[in-house]
N, C-alpha and C. Protein backbone atom coordinates (compact mmCIF):
# COMPACT_ATOMS: atom_id res chain seq x y z
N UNK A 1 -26.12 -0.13 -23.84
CA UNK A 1 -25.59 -1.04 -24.85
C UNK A 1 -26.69 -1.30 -25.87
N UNK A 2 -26.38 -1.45 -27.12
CA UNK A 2 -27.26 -1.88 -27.94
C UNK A 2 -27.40 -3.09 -28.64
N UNK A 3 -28.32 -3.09 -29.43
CA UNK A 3 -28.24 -4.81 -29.68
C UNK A 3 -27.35 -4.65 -30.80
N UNK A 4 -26.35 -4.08 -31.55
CA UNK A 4 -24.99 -4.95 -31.80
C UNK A 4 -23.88 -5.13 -31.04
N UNK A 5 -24.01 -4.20 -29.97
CA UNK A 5 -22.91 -4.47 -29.14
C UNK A 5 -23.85 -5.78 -28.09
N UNK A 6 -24.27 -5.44 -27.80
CA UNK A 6 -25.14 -7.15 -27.15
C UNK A 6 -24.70 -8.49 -27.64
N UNK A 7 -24.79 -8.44 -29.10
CA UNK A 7 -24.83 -9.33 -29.65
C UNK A 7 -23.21 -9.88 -29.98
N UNK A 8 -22.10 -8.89 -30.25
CA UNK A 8 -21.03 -8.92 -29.88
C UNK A 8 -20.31 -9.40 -28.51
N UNK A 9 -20.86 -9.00 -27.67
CA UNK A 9 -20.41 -9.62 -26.29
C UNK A 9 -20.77 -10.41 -26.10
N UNK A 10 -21.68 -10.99 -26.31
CA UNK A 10 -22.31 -12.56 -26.27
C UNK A 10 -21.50 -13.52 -27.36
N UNK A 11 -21.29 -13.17 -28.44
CA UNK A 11 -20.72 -13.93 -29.50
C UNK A 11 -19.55 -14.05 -28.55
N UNK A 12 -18.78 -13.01 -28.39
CA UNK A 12 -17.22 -12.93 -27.29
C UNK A 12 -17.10 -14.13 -26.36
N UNK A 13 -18.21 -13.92 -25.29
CA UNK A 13 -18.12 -14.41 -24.55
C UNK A 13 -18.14 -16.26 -24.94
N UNK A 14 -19.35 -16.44 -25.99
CA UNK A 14 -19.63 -17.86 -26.54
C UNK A 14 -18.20 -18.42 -26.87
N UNK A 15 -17.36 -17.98 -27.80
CA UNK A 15 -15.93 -17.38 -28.29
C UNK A 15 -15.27 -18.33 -27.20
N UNK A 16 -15.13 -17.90 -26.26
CA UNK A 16 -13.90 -17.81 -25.03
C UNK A 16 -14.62 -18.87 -24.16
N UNK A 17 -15.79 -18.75 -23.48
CA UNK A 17 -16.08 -19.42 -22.68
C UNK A 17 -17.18 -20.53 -22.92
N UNK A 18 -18.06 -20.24 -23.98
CA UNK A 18 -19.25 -21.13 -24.11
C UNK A 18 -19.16 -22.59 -23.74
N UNK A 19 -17.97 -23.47 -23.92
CA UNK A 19 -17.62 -24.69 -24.44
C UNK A 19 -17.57 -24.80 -22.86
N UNK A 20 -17.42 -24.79 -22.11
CA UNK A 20 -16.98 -25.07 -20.62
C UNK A 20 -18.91 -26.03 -20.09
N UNK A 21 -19.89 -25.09 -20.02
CA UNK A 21 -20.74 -26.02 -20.14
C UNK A 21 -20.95 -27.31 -20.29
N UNK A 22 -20.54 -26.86 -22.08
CA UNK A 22 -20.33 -28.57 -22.72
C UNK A 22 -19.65 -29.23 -22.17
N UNK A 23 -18.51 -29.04 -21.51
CA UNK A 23 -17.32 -30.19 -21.19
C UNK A 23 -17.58 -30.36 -19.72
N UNK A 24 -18.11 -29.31 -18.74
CA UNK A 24 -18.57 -30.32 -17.53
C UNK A 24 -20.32 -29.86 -17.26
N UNK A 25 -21.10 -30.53 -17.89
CA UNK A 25 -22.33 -30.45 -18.05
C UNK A 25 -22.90 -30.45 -16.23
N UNK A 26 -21.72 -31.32 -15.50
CA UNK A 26 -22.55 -31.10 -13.87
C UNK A 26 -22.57 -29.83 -13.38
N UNK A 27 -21.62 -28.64 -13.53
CA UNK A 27 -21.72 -27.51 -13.33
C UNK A 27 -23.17 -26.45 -13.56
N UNK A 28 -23.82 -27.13 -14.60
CA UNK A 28 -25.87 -26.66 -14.70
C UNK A 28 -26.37 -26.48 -14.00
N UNK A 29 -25.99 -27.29 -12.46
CA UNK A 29 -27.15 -27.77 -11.56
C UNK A 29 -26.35 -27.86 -10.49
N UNK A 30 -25.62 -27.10 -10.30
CA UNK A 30 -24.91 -25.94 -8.97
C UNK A 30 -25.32 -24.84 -8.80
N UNK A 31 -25.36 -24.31 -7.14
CA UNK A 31 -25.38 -23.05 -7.14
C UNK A 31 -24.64 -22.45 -6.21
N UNK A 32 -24.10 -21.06 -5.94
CA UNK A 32 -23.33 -20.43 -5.63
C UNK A 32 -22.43 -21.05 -4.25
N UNK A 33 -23.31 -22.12 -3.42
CA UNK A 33 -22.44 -22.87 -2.37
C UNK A 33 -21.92 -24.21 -2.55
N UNK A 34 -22.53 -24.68 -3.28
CA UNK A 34 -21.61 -26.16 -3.93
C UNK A 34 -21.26 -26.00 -5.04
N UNK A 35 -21.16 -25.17 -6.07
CA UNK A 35 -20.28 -24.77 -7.24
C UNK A 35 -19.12 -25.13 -7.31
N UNK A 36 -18.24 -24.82 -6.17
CA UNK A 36 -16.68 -24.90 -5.83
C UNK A 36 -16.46 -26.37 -6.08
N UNK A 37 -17.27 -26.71 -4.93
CA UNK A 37 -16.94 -28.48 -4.72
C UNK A 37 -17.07 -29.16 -6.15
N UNK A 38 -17.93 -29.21 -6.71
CA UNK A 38 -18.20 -29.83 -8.12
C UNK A 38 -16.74 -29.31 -8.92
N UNK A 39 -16.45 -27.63 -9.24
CA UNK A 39 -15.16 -27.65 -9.74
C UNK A 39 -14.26 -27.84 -9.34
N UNK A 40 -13.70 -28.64 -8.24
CA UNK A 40 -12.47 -29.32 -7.35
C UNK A 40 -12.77 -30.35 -7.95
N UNK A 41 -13.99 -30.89 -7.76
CA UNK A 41 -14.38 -32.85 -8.31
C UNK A 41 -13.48 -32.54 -9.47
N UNK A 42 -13.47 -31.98 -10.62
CA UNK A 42 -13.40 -32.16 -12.03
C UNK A 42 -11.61 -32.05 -12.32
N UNK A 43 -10.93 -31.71 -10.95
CA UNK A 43 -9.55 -31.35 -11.23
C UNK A 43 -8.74 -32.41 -11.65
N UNK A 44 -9.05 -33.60 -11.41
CA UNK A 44 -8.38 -35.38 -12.29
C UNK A 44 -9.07 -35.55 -13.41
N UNK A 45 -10.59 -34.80 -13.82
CA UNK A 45 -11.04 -35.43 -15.23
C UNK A 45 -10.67 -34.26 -16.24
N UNK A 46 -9.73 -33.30 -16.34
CA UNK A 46 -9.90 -32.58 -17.03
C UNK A 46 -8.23 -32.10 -17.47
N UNK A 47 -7.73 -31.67 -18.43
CA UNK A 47 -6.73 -31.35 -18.80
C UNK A 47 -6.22 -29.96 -17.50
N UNK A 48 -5.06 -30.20 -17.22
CA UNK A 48 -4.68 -28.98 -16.35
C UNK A 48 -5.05 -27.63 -17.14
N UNK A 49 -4.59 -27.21 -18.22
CA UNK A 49 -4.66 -25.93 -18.57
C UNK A 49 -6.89 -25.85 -18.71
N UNK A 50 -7.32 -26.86 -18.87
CA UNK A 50 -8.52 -26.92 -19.16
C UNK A 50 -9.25 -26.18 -17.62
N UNK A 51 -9.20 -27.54 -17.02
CA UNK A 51 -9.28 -27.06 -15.44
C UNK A 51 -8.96 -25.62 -14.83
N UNK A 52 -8.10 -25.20 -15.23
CA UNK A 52 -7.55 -24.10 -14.44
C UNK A 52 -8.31 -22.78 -15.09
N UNK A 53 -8.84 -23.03 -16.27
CA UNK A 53 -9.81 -21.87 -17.25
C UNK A 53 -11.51 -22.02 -16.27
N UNK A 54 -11.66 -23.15 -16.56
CA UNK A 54 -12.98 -23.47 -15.58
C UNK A 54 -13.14 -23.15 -14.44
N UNK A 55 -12.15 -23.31 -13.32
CA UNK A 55 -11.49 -22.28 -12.36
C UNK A 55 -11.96 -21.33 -12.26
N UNK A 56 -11.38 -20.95 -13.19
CA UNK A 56 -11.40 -18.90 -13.77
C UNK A 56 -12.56 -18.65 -14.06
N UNK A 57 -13.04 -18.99 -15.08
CA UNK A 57 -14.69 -18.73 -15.49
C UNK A 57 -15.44 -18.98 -13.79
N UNK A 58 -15.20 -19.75 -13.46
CA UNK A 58 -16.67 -20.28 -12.13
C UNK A 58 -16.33 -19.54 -11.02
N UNK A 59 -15.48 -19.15 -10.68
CA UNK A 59 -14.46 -18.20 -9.23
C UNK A 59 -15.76 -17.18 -8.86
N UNK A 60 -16.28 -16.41 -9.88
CA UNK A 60 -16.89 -15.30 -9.68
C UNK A 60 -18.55 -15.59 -9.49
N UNK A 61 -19.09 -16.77 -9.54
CA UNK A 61 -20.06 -17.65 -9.22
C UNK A 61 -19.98 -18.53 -7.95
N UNK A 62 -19.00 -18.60 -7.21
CA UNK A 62 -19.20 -19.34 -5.81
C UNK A 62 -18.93 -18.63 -5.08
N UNK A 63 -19.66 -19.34 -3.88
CA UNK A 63 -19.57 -18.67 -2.17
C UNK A 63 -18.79 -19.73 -1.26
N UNK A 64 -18.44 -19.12 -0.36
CA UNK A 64 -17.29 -20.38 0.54
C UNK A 64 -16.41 -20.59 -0.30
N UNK A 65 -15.52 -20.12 -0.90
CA UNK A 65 -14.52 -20.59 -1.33
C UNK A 65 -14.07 -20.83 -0.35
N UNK A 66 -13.45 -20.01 1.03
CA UNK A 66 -13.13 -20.49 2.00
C UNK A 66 -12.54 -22.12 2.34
N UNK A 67 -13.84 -22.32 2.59
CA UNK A 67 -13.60 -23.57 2.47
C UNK A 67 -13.06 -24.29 2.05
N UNK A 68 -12.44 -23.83 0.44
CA UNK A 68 -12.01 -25.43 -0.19
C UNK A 68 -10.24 -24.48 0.00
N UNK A 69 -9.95 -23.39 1.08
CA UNK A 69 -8.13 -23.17 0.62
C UNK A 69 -7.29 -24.00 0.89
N UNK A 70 -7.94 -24.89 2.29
CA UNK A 70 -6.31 -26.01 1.84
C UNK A 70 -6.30 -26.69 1.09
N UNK A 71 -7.46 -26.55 -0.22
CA UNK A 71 -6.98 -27.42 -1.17
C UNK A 71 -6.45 -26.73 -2.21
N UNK A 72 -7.11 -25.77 -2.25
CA UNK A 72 -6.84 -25.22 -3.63
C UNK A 72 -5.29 -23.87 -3.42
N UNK A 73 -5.22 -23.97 -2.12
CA UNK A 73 -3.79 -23.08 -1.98
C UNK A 73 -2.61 -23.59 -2.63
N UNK A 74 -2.03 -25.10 -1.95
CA UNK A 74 -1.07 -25.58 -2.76
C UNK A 74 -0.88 -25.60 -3.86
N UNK A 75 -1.94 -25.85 -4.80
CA UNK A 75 -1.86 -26.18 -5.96
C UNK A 75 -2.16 -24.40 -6.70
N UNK A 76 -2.78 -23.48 -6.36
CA UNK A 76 -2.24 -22.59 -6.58
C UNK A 76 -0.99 -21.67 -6.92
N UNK A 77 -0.57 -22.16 -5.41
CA UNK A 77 1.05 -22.05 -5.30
C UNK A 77 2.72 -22.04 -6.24
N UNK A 78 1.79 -23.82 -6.52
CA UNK A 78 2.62 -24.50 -7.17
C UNK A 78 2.50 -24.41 -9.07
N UNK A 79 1.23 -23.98 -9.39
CA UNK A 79 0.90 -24.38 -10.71
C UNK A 79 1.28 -22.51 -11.06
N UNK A 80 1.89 -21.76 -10.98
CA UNK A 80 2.24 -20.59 -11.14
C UNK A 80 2.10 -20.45 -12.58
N UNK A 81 2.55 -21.29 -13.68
CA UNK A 81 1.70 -20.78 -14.82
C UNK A 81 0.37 -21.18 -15.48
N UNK A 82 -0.09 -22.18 -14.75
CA UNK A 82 -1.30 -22.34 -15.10
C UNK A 82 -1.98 -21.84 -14.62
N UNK A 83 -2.07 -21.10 -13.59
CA UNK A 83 -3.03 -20.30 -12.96
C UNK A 83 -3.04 -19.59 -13.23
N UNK A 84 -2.32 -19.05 -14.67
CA UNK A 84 -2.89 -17.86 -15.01
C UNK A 84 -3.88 -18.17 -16.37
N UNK A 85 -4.32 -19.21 -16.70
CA UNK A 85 -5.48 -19.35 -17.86
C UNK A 85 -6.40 -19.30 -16.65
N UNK A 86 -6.78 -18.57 -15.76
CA UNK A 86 -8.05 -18.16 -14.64
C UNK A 86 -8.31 -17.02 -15.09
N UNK A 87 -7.38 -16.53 -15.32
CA UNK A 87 -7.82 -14.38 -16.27
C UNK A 87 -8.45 -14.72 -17.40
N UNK A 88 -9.57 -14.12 -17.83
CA UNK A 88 -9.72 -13.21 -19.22
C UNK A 88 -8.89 -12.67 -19.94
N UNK A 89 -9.58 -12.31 -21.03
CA UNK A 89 -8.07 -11.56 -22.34
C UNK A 89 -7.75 -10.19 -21.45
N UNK A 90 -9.00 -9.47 -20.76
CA UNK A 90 -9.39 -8.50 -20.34
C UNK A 90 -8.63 -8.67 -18.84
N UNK A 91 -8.88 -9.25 -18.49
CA UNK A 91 -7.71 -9.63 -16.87
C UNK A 91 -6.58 -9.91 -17.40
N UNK A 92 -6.13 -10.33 -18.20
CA UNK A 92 -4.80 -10.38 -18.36
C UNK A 92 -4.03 -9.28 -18.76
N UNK A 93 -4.59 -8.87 -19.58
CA UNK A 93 -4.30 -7.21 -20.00
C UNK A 93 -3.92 -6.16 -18.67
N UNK A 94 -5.22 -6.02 -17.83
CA UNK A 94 -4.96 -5.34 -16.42
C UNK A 94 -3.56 -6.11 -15.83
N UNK A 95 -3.75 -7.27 -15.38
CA UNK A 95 -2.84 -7.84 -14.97
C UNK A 95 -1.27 -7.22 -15.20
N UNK A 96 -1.08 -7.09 -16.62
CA UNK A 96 0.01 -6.97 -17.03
C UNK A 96 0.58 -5.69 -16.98
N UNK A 97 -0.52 -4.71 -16.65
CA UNK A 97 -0.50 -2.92 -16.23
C UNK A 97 -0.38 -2.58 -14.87
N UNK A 98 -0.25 -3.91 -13.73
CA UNK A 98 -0.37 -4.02 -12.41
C UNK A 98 1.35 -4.00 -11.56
N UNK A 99 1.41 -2.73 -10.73
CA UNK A 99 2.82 -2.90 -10.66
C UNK A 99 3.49 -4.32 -9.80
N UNK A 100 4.76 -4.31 -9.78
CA UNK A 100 5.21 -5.92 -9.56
C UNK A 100 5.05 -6.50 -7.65
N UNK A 101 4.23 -5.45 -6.96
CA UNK A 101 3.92 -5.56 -5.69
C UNK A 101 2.83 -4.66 -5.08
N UNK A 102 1.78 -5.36 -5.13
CA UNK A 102 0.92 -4.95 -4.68
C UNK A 102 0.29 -5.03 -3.16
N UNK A 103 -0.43 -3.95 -2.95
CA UNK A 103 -1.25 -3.77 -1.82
C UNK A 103 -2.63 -4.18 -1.60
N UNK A 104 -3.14 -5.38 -1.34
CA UNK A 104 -4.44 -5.90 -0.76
C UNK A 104 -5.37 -5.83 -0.39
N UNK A 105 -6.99 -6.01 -0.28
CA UNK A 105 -7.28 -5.94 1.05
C UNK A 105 -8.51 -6.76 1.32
N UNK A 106 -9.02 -7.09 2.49
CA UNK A 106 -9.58 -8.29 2.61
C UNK A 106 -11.15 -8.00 3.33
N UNK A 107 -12.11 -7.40 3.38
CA UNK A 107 -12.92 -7.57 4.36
C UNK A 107 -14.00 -8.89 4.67
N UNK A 108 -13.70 -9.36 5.72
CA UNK A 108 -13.89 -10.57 6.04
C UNK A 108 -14.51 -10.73 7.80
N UNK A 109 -14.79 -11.96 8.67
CA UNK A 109 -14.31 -12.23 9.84
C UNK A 109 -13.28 -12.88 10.32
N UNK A 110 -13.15 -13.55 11.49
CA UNK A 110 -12.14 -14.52 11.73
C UNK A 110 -12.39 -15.74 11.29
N UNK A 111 -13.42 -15.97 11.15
CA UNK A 111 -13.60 -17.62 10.91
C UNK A 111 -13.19 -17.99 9.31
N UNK A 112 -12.80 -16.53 8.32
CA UNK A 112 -12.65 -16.75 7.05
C UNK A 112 -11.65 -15.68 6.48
N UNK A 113 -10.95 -15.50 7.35
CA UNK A 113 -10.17 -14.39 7.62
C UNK A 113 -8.94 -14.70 6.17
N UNK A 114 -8.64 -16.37 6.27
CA UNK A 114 -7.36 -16.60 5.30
C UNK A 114 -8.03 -17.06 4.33
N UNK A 115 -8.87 -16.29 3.76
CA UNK A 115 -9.52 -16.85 2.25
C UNK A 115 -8.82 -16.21 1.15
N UNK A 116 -8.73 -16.94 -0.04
CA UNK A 116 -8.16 -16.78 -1.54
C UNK A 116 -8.37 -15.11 -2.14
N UNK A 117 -9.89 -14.34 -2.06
CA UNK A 117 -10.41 -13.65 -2.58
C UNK A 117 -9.91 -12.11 -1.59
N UNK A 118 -9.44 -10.95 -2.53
CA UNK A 118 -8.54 -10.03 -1.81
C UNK A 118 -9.32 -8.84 -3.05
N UNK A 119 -8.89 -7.90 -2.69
CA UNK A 119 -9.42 -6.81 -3.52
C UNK A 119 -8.33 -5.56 -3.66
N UNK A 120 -7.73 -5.10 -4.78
CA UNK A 120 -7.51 -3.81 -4.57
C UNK A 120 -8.10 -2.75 -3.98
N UNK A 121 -9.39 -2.54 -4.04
CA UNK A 121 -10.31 -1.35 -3.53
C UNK A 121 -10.54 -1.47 -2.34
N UNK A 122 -9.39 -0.66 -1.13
CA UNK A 122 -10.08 -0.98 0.39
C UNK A 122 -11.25 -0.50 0.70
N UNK A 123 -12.16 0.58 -0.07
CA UNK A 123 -13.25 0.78 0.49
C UNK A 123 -14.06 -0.40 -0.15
N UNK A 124 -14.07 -0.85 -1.27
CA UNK A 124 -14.75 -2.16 -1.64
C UNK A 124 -14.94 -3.10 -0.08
N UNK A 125 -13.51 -3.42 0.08
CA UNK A 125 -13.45 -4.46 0.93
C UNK A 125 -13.90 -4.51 2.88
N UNK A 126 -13.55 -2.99 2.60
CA UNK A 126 -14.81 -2.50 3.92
C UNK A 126 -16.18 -2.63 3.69
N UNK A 127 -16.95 -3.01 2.34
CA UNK A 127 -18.36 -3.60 2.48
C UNK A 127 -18.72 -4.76 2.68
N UNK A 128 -17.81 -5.54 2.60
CA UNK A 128 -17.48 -7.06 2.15
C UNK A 128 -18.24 -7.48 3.25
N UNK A 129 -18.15 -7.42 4.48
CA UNK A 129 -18.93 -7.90 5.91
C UNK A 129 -19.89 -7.54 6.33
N UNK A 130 -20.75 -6.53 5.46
CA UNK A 130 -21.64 -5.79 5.63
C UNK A 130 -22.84 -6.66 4.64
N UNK A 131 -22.61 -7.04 3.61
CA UNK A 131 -23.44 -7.82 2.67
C UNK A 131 -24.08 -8.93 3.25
N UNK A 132 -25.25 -8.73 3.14
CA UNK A 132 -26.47 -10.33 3.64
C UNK A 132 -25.39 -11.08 3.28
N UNK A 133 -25.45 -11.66 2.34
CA UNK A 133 -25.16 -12.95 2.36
C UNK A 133 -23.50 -13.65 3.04
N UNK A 134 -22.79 -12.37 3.70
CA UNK A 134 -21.99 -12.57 4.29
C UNK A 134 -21.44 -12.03 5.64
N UNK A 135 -22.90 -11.20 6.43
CA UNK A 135 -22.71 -11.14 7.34
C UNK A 135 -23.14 -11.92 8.51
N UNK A 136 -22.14 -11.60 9.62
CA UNK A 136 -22.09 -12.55 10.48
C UNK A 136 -22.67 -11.95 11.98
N UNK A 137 -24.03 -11.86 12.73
CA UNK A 137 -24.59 -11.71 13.43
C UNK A 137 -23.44 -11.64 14.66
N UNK A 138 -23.26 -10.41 15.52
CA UNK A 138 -22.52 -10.69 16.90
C UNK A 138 -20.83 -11.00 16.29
N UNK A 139 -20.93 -10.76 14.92
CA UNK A 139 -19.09 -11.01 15.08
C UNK A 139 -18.33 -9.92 14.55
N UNK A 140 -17.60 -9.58 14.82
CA UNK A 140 -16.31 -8.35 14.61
C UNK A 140 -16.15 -8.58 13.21
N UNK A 141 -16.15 -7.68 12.42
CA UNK A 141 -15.98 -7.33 10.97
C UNK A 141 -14.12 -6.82 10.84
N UNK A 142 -13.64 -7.45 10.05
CA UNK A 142 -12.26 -7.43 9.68
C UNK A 142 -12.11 -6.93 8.90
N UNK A 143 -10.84 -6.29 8.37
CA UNK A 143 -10.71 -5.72 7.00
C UNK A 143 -8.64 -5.36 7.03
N UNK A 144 -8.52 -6.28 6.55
CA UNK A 144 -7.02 -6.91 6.53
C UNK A 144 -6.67 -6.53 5.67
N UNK A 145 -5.07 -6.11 5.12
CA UNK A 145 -4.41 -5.68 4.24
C UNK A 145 -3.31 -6.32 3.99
N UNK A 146 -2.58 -6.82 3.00
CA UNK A 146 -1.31 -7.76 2.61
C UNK A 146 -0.54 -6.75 1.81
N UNK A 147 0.38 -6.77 1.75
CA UNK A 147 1.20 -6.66 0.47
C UNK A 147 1.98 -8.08 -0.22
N UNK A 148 1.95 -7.84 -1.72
CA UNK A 148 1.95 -9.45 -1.98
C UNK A 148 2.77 -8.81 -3.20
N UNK A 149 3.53 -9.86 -4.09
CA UNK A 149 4.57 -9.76 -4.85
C UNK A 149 3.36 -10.37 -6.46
N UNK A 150 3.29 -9.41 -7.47
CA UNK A 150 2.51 -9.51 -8.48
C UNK A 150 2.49 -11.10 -9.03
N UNK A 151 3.46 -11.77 -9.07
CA UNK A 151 3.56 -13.01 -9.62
C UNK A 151 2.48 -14.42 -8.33
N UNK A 152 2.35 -13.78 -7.57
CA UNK A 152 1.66 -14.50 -6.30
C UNK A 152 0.13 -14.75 -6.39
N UNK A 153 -0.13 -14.09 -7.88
CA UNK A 153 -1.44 -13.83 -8.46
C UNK A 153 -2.31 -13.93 -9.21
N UNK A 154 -3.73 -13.63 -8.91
CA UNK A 154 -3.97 -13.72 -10.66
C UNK A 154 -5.25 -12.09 -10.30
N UNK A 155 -5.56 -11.64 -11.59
CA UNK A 155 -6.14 -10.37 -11.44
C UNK A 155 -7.68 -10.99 -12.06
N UNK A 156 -8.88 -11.09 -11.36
CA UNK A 156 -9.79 -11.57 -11.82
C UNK A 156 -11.10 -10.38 -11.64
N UNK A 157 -11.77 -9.39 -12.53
CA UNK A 157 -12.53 -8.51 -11.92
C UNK A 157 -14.00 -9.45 -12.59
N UNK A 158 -14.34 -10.05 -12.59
CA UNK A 158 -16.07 -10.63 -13.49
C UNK A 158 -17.01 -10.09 -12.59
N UNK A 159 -16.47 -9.41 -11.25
CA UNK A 159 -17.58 -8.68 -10.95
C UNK A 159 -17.33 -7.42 -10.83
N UNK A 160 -16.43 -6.68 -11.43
CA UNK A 160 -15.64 -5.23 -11.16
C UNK A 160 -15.68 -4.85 -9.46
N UNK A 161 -15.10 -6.14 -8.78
CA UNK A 161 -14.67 -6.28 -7.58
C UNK A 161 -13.19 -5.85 -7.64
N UNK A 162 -12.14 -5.52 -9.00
CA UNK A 162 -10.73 -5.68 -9.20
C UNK A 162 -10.41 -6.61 -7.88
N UNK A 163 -10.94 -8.03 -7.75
CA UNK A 163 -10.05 -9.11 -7.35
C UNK A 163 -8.70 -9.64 -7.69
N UNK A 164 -7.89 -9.59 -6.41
CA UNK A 164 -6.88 -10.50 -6.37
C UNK A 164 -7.15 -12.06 -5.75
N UNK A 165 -7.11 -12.63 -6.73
CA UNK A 165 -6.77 -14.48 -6.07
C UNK A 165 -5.62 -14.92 -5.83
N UNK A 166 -5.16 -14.95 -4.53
CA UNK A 166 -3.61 -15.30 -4.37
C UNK A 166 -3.77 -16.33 -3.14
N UNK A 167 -3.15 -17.28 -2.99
CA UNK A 167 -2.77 -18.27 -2.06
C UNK A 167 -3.07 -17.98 -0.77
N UNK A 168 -3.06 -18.88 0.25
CA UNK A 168 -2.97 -18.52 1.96
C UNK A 168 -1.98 -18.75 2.58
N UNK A 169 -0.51 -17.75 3.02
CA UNK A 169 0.46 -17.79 3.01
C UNK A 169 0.75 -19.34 3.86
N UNK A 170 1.77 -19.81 4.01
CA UNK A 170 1.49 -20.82 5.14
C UNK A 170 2.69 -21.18 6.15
């Protein structure tokens, strides 16, 4: 890349996302395991469609999401069009090239087995348990597959993971 295209993607990005900073300034002084929690705090101070972008932008910056799905499943569930200001112009686009039922896949353990974060790429998701920061000493490595109905979704790649974020059935 060069420095006008540098400088272009940065302008882009300033464009679309810069302002999120500004509007929850506690998000600075998170990192990848309490990130989540701070953007759950902000879900009463912030406009729904606002919230649900902040969501989107921060998703690809936390760890344990796990953790927060019985909260954030329902309201997933339920907010079916707001959950989709969580995509990019660029995720939404894919999104919309994605046929209307898709195939999943999850590599995980049991203890985090029903988490939000799913992947098209099963060999992706066969590394998933293998990564420091998410492997689990002495425990059986999983690698689960769903089929799920396109609207059940949102298409988020910020790490060219081609993530699916979809609910925990219940």
């Amino acid at each position: 890349m060069n420095l006008q295209e540098y400088n272009k993607a940065r302008d882009d990005w300033r464009e679309e996302y810069g302002w999120i900073l500004e509007a929850c300034p506690s998000l600075r002084y998170c990192h990848s395991y309490n990130r989540m929690g701070e953007v759950v705090s902000l879900y009463d101070e912030r406009p729904p469609d606002v919230w649900w972008k902040v969501l989107g932008y921060e998703w690809g910056t936390c760890d344990d999401i796990y953790c927060y799905t019985d909260w954030l499943s329902p309201r997933f569930k339920r907010c079916s069009r707001l959950r989709l200001n969580m995509m990019s112009k660029e995720d939404r686009a894919v999104y919309h090239t994605l046929p209307d039922t898709l195939t999943i896949h999850r590599g995980c353990y049991a203890e985090n087995a029903y988490g939000m974060s799913w992947t098209l790429d099963k060999d992706l998701a066969t590394k998933f348990p293998a990564l420091n920061r998410y492997y689990r000493h002495g425990e059986q490595p999983l690698v689960l597959t769903r089929t799920i109905p396109k609207r059940e979704c949102v298409y988020h790649n910020s790490r060219d993971e081609q993530e699916i974020i979809t609910w925990v059935p219940s």
